[in-house]
N, C-alpha and C. Protein backbone atom coordinates (compact mmCIF):
# COMPACT_ATOMS: atom_id res chain seq x y z
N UNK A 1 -101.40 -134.70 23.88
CA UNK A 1 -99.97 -134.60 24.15
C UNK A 1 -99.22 -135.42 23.10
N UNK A 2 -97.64 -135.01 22.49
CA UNK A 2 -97.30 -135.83 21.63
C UNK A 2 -96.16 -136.48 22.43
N UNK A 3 -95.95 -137.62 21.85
CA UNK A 3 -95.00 -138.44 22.45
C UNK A 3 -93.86 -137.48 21.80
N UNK A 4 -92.64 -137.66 23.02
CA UNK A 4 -91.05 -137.58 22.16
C UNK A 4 -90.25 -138.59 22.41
N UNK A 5 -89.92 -138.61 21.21
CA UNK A 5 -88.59 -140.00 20.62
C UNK A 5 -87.60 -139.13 20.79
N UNK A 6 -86.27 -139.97 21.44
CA UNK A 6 -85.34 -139.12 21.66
C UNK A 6 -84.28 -140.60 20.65
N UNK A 7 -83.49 -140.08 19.76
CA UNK A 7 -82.51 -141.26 18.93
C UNK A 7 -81.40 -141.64 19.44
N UNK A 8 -81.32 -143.28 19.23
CA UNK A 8 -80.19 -143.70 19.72
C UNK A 8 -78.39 -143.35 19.55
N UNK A 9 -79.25 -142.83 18.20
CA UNK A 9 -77.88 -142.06 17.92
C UNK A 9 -77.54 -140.92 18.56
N UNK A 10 -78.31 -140.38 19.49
CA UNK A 10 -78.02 -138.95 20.23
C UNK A 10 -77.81 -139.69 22.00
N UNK A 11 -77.64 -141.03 22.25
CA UNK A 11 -76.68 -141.58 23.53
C UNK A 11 -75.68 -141.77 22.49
N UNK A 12 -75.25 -141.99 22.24
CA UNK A 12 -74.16 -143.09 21.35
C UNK A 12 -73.37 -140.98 21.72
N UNK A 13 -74.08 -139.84 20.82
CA UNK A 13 -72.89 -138.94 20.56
C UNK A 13 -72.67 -138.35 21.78
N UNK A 14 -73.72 -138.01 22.80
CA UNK A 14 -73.52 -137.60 24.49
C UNK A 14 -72.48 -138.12 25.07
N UNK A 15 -72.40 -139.97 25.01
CA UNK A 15 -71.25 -140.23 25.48
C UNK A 15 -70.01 -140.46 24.77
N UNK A 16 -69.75 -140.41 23.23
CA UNK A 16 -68.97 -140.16 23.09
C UNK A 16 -67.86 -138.64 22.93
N UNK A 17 -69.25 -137.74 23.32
CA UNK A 17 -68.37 -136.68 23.22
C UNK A 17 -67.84 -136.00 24.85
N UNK A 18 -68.49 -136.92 25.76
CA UNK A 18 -68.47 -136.99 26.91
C UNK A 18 -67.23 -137.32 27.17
N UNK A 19 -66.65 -138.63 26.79
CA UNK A 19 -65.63 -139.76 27.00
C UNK A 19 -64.49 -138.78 26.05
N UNK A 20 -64.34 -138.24 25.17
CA UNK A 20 -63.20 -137.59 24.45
C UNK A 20 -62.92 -135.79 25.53
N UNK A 21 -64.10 -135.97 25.61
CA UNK A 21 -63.60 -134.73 26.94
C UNK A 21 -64.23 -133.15 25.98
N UNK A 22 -65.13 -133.28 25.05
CA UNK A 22 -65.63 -132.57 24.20
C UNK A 22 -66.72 -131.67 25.09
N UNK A 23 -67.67 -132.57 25.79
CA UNK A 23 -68.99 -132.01 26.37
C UNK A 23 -68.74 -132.86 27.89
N UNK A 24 -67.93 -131.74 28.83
CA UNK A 24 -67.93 -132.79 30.60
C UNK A 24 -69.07 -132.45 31.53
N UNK A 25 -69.87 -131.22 30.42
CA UNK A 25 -71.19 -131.06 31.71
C UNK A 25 -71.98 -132.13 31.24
N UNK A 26 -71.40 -133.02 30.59
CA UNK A 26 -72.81 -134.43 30.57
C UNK A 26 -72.71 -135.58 31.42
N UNK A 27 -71.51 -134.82 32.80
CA UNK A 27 -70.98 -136.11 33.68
C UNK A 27 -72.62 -136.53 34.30
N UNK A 28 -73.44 -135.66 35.01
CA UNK A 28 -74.62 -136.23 35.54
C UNK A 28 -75.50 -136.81 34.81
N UNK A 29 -75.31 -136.98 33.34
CA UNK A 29 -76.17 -138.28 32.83
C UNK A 29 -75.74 -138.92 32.15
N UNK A 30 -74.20 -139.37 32.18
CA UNK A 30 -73.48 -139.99 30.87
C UNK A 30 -73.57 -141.65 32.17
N UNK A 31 -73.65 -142.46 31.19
CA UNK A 31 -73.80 -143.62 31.52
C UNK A 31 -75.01 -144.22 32.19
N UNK A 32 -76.33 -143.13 32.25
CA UNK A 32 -77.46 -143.09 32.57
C UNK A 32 -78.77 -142.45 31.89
N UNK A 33 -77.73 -142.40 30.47
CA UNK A 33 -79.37 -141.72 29.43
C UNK A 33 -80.64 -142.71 29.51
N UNK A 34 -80.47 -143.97 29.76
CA UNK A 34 -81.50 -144.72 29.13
C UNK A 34 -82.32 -144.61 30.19
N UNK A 35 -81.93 -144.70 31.84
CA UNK A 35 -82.78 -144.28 33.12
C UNK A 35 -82.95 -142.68 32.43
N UNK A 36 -82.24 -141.88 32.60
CA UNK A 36 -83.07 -140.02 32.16
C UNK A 36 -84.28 -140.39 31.29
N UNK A 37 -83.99 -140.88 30.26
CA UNK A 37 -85.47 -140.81 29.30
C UNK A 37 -86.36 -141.41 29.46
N UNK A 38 -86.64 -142.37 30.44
CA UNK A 38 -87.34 -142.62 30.85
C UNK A 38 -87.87 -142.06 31.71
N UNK A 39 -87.10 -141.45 32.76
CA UNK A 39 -87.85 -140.79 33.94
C UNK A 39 -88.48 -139.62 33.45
N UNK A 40 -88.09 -139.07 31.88
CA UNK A 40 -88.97 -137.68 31.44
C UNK A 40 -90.14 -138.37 30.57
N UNK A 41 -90.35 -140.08 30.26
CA UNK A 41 -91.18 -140.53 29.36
C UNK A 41 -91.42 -140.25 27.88
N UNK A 42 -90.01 -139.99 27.59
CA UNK A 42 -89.42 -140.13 26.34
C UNK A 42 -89.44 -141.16 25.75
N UNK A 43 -89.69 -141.37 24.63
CA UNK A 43 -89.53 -142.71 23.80
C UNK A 43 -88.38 -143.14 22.85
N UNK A 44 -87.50 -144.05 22.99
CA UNK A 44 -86.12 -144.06 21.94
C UNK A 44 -87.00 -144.39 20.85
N UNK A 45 -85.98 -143.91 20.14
CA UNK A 45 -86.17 -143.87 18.70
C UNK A 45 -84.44 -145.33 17.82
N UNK A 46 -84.71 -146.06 18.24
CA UNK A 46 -83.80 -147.25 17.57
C UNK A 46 -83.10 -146.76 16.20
N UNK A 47 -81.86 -147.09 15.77
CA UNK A 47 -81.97 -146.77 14.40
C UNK A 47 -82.25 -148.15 13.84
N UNK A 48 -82.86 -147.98 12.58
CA UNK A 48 -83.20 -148.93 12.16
C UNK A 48 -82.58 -149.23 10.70
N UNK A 49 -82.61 -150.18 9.96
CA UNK A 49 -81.86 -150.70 8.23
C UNK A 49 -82.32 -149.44 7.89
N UNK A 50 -83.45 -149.26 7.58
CA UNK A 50 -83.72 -147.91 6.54
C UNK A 50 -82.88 -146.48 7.01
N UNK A 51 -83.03 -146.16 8.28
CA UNK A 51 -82.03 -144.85 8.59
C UNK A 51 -80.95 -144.80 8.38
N UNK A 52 -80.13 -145.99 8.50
CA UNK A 52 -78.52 -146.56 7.86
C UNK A 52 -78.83 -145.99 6.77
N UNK A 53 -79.48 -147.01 5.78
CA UNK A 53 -79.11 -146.72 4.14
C UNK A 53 -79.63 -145.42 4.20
N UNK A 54 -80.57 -144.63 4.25
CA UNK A 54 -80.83 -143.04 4.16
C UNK A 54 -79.48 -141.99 4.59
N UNK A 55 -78.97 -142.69 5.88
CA UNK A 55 -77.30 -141.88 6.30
C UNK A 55 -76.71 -142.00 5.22
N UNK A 56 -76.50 -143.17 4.92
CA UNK A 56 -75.20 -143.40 4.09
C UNK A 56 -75.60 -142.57 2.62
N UNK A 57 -76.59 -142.69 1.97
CA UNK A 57 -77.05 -142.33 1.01
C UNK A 57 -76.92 -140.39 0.91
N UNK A 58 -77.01 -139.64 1.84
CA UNK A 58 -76.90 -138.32 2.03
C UNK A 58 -75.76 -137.79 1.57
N UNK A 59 -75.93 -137.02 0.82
CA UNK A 59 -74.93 -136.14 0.41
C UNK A 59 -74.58 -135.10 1.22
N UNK A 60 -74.05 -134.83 2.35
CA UNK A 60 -73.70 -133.75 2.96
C UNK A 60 -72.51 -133.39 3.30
N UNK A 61 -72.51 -132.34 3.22
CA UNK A 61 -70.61 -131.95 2.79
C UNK A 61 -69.79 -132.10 4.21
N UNK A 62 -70.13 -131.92 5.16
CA UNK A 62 -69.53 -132.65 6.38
C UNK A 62 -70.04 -134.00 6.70
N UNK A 63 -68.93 -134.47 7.52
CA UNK A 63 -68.51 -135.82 8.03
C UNK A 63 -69.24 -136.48 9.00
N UNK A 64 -69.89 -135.60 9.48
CA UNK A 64 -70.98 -136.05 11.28
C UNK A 64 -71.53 -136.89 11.09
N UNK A 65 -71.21 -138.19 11.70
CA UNK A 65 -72.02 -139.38 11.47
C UNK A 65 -73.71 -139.31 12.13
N UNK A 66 -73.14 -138.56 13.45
CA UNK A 66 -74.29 -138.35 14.18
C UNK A 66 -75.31 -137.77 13.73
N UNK A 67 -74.95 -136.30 12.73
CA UNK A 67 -76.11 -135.33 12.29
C UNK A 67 -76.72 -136.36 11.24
N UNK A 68 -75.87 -137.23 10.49
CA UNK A 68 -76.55 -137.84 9.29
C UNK A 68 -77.98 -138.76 9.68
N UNK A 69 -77.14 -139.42 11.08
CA UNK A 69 -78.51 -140.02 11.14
C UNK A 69 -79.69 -139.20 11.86
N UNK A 70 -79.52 -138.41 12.34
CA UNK A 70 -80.52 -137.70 13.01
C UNK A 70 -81.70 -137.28 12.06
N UNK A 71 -80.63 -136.56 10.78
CA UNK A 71 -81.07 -136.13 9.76
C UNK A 71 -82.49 -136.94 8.68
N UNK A 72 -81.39 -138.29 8.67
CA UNK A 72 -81.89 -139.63 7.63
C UNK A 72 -83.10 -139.98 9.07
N UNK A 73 -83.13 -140.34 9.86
CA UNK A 73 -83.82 -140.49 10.84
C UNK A 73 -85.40 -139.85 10.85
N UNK A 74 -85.30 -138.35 11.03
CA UNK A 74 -86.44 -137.07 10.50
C UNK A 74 -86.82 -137.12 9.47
N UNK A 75 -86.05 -137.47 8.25
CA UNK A 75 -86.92 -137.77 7.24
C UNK A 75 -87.57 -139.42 6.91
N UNK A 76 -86.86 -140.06 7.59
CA UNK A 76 -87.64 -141.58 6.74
C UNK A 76 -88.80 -142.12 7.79
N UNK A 77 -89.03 -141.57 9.00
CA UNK A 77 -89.64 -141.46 10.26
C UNK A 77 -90.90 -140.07 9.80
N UNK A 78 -90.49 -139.27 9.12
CA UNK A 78 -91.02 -138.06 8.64
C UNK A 78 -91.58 -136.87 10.48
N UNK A 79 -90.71 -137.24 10.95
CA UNK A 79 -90.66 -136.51 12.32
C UNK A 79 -90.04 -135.20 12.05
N UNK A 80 -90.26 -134.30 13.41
CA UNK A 80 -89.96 -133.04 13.71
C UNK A 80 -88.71 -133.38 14.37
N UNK A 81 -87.42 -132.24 14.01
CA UNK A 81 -86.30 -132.54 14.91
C UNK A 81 -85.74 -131.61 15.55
N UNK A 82 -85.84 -131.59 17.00
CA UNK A 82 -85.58 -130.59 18.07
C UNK A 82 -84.05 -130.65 17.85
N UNK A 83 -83.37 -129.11 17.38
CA UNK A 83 -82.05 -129.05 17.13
C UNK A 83 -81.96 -127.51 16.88
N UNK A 84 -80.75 -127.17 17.31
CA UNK A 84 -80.61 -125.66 16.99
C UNK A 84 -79.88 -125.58 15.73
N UNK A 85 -79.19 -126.73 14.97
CA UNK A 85 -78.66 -126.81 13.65
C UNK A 85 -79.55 -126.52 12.66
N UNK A 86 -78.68 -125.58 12.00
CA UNK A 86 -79.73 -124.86 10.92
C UNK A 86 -79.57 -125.52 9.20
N UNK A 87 -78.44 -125.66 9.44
CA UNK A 87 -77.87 -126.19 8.49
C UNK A 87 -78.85 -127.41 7.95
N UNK A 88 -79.06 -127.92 8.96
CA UNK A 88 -80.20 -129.54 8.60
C UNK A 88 -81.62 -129.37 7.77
N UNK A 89 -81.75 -127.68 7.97
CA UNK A 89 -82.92 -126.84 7.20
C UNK A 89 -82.47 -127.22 6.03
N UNK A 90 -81.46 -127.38 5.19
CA UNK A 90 -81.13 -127.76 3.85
C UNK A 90 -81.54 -128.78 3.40
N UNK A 91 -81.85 -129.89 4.42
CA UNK A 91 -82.62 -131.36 3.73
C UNK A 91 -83.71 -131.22 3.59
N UNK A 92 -84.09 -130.39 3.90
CA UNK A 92 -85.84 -130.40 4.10
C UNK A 92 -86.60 -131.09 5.39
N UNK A 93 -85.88 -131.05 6.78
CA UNK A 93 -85.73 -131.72 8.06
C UNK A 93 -86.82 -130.53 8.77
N UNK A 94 -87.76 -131.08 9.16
CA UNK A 94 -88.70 -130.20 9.67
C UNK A 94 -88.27 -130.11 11.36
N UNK A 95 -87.78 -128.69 11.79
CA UNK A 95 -87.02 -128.50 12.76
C UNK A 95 -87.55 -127.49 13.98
N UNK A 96 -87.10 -127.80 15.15
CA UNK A 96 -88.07 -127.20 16.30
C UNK A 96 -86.58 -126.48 17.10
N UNK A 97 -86.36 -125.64 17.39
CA UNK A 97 -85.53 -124.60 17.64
C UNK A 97 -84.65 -124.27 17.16
């Protein structure tokens, strides 16, 4: 079985897109991701110095702070990233839906 890391940067965008009124079907787990991933035995994934400088370092023509690190994240981690964004296929982000 493989472990899944789920990134800190993907609570950080749930609730903020929660709190701006972007995504409100995330009322049943906004302010309770860190109990959810656990109860599915998910593992966070922290960002760490190196995923910063890899974000910042990306050239990508939109602004998403969030996709950058997800992005910089999959590659400096060299992980698979469960996402329906296709676009992230352009980094060379090895991607699962």
């Amino acid at each position: 079985m493989n472990d899944v890391f789920v990134s800190s940067i993907s609570a950080m965008e749930l609730a903020t897109k929660f709190r701006i009124g972007k995504l409100p079907e995330a009322a049943m787990i906004s302010g309770r991701f860190v109990e959810r991933i656990a109860l599915e035995r998910f593992q966070p994934l922290p960002i760490a110095l190196a995923h910063a400088d890899a974000a910042g370092l990306l050239a990508i023509p939109h602004r998403d702070p969030f996709d950058r690190f997800l992005i910089a994240q999959a590659i400096v981690d060299d992980m698979e990233l469960v996402s329906n964004e296709e676009r992230f296929d352009a980094w060379g982000v090895r991607r699962l839906w």
